[in-house]
Protein backbone atom coordinates (compact mmCIF):
# COMPACT_ATOMS: atom_id res chain seq x y z
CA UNK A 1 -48.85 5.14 -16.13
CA UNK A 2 -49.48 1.88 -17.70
CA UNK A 3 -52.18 -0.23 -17.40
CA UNK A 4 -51.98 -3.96 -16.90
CA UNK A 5 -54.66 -6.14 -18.31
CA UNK A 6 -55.20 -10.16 -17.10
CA UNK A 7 -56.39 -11.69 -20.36
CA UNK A 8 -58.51 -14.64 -20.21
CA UNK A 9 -57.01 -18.23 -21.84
CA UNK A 10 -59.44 -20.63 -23.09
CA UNK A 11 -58.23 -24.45 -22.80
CA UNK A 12 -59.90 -26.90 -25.08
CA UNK A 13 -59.71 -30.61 -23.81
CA UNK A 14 -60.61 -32.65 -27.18
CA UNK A 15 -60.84 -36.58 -27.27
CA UNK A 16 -58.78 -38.45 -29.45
CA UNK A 17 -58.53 -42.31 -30.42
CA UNK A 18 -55.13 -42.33 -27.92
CA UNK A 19 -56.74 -39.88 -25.34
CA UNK A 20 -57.36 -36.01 -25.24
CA UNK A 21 -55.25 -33.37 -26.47
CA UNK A 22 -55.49 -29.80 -24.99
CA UNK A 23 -55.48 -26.71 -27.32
CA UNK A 24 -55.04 -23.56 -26.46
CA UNK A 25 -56.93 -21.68 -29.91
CA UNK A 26 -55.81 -23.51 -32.65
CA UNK A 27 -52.64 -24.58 -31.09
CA UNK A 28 -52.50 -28.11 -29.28
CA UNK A 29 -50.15 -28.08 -26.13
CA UNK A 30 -50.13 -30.82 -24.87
CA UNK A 31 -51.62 -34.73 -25.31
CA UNK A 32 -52.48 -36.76 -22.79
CA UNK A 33 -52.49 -40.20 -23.18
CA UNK A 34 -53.82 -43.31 -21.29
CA UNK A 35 -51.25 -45.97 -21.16
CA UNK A 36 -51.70 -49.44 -18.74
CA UNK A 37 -53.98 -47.38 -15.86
CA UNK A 38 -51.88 -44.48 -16.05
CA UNK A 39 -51.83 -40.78 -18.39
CA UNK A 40 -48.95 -39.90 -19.74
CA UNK A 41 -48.60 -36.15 -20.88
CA UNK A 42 -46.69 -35.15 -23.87
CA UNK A 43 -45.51 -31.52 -24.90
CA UNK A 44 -44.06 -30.80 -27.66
CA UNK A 45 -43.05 -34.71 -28.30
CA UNK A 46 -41.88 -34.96 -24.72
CA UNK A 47 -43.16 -37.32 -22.31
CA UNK A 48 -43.45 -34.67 -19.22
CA UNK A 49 -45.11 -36.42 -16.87
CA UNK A 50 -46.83 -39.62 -15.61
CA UNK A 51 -49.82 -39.75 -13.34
CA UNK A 52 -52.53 -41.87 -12.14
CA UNK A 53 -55.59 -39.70 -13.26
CA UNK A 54 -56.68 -37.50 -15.87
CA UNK A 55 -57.42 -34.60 -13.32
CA UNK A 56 -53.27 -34.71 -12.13
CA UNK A 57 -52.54 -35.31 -16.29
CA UNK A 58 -54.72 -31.83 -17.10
CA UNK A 59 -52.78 -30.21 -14.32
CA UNK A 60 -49.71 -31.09 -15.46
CA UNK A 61 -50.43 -30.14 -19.10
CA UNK A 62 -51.58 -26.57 -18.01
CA UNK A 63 -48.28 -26.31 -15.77
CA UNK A 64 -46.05 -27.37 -18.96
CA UNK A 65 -47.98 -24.51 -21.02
CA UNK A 66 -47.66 -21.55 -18.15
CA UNK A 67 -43.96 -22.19 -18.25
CA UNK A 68 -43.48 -22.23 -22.28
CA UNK A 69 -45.71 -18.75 -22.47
């Protein structure tokens, strides 16, 4: 029998002049941007979402990269 093993993902928020972008290792998956009182997330040159606070923009970020993994 196999064994299954839950490996551990480290998300990176870094700030940028525009906003933050979120990197999983070296690879950035998504940007968030603030844009007139609201963040705007951005995978893979996609807007994806549009929310009224960073908390809901992370969220949405992580849900774009669980789906593309």
């Amino acid at each position: 029998m196999g064994c299954l093993r839950k490996k551990d993902t480290e998300i990176e928020i870094v700030d940028t002049a525009s906003g933050a972008e979120v990197k999983v290792g070296k690879k950035i998956v998504a940007e968030i941007k603030e844009e007139f009182g609201t963040f705007v997330v951005v995978v893979s040159g996609k807007e994806v979402a549009v929310v009224r606070t960073f908390e809901d923009a992370l969220e949405e970020a992580i849900k774009a990269y669980n789906l593309t993994v």
